[in-house]
C-alpha atoms as a PDB file:
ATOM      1  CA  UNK A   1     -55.027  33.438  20.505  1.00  0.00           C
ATOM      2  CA  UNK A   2     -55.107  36.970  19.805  1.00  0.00           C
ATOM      3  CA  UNK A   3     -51.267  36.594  18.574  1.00  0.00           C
ATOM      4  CA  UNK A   4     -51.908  33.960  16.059  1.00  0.00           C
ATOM      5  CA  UNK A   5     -54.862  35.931  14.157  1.00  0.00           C
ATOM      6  CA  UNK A   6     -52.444  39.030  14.263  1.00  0.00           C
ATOM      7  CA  UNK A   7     -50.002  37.215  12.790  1.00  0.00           C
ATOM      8  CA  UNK A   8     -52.313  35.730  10.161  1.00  0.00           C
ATOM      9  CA  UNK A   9     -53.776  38.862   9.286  1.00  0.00           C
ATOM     10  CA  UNK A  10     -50.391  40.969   8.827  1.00  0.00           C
ATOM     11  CA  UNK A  11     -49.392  37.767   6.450  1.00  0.00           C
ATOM     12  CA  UNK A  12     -52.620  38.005   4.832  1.00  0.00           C
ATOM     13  CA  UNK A  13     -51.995  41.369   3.616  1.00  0.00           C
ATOM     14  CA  UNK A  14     -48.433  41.105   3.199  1.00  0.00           C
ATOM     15  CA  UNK A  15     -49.135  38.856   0.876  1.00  0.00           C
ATOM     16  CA  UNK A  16     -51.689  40.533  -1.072  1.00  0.00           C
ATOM     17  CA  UNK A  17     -49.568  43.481  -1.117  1.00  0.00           C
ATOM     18  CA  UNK A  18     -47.045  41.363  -2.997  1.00  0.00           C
ATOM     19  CA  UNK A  19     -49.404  39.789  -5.147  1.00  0.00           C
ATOM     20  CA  UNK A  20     -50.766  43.613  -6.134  1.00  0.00           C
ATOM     21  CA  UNK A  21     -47.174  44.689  -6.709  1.00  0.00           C
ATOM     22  CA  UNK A  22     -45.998  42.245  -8.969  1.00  0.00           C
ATOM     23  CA  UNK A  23     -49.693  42.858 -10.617  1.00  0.00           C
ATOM     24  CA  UNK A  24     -48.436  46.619 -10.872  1.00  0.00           C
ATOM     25  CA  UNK A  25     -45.199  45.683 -12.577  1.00  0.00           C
ATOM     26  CA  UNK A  26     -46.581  43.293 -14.443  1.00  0.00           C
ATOM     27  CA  UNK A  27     -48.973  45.970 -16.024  1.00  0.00           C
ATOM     28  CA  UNK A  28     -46.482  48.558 -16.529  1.00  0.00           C
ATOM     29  CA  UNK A  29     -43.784  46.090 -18.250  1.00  0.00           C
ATOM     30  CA  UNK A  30     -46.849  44.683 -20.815  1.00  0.00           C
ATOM     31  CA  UNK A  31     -47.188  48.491 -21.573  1.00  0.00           C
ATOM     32  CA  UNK A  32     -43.548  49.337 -22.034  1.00  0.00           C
ATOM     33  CA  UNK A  33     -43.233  46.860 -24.078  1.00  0.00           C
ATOM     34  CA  UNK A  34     -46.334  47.292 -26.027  1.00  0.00           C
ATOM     35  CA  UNK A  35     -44.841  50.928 -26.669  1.00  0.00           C
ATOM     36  CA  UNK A  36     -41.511  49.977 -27.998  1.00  0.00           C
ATOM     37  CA  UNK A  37     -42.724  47.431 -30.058  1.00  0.00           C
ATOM     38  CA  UNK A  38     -45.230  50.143 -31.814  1.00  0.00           C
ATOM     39  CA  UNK A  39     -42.392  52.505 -31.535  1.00  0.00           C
ATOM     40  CA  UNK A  40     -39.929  50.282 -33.241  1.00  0.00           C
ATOM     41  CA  UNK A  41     -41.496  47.846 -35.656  1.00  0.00           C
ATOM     42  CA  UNK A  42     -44.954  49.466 -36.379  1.00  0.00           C
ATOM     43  CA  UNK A  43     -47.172  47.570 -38.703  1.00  0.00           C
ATOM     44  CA  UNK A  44     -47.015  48.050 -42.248  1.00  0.00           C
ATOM     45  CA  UNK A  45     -50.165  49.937 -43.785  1.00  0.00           C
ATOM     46  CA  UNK A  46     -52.247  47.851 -45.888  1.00  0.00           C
ATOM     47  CA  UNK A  47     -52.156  48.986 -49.409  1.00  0.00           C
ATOM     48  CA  UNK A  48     -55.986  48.938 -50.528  1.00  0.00           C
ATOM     49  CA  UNK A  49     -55.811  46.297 -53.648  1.00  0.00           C
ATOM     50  CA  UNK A  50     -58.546  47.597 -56.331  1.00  0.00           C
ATOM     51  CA  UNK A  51     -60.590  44.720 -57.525  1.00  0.00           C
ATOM     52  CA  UNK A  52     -62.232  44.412 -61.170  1.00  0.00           C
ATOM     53  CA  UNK A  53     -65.783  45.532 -61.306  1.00  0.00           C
ATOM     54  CA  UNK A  54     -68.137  42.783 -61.951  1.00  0.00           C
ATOM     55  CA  UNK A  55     -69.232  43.335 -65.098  1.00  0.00           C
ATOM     56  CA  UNK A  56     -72.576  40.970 -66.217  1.00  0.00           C
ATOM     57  CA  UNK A  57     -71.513  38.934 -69.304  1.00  0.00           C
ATOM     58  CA  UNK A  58     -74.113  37.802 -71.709  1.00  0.00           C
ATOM     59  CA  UNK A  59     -76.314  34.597 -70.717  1.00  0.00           C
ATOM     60  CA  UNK A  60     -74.100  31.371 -70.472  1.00  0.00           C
ATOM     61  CA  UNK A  61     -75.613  29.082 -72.850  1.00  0.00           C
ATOM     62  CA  UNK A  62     -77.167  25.834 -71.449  1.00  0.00           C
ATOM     63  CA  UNK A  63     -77.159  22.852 -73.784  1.00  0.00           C
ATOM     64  CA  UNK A  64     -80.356  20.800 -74.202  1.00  0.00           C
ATOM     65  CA  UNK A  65     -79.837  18.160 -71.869  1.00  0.00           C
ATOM     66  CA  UNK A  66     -78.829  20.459 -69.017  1.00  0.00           C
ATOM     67  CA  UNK A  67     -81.871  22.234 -69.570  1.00  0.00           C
ATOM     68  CA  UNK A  68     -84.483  19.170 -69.819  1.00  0.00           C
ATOM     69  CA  UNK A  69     -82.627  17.633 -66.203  1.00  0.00           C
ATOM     70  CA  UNK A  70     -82.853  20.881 -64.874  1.00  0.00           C
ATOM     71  CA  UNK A  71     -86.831  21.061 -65.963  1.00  0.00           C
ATOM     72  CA  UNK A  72     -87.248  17.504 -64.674  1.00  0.00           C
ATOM     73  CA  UNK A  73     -86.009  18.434 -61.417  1.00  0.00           C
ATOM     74  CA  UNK A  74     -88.279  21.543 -60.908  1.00  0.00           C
ATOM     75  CA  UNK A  75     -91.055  19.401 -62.468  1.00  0.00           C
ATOM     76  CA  UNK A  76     -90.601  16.582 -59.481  1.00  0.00           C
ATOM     77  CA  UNK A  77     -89.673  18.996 -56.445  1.00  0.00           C
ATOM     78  CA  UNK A  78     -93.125  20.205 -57.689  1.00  0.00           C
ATOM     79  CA  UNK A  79     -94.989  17.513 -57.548  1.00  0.00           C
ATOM     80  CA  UNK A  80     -93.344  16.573 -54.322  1.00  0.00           C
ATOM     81  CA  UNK A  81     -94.350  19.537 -52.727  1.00  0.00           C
ATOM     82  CA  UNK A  82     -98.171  20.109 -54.044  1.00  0.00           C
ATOM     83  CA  UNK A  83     -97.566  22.565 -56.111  1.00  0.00           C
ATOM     84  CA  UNK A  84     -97.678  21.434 -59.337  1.00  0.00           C
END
């Protein structure tokens, strides 16, 4: 009995030592590559694009019937509401 767990312990770690190993590599390969990738193709620098400055424009006219449904409106959401 006390072969077997021996020999189920020393596979045990074995394999956790492979498992951390290729972990290891793994890391350092996602790194080298990280490196020559920044190191050969680096990203362009945004060029800052300058927008217009809003600038407030006289009053857009409303015609007359705009204005009444718009009055109507307030008028019932009002009277809906109790406060009117």
């Amino acid at each position: 009995m006390d072969t077997l767990l021996q020999q189920g312990l020393e596979l045990m770690l074995i394999g956790m030592g492979v498992v951390f190993a290729f972990l290891i590599v793994l890391v350092g390969c996602t790194n080298l590559m990280s490196w020559f990738v920044n190191r050969y193709f680096p990203e362009a620098v945004p060029v800052p694009v300058s927008t217009p400055a809003f600038t407030s424009a006289a009053p857009v006219a409303v015609d007359a019937t705009t204005l009444r449904v718009i009055e109507d409106a307030i008028r019932q959401h009002r009277a809906r509401s109790g406060r009117g």
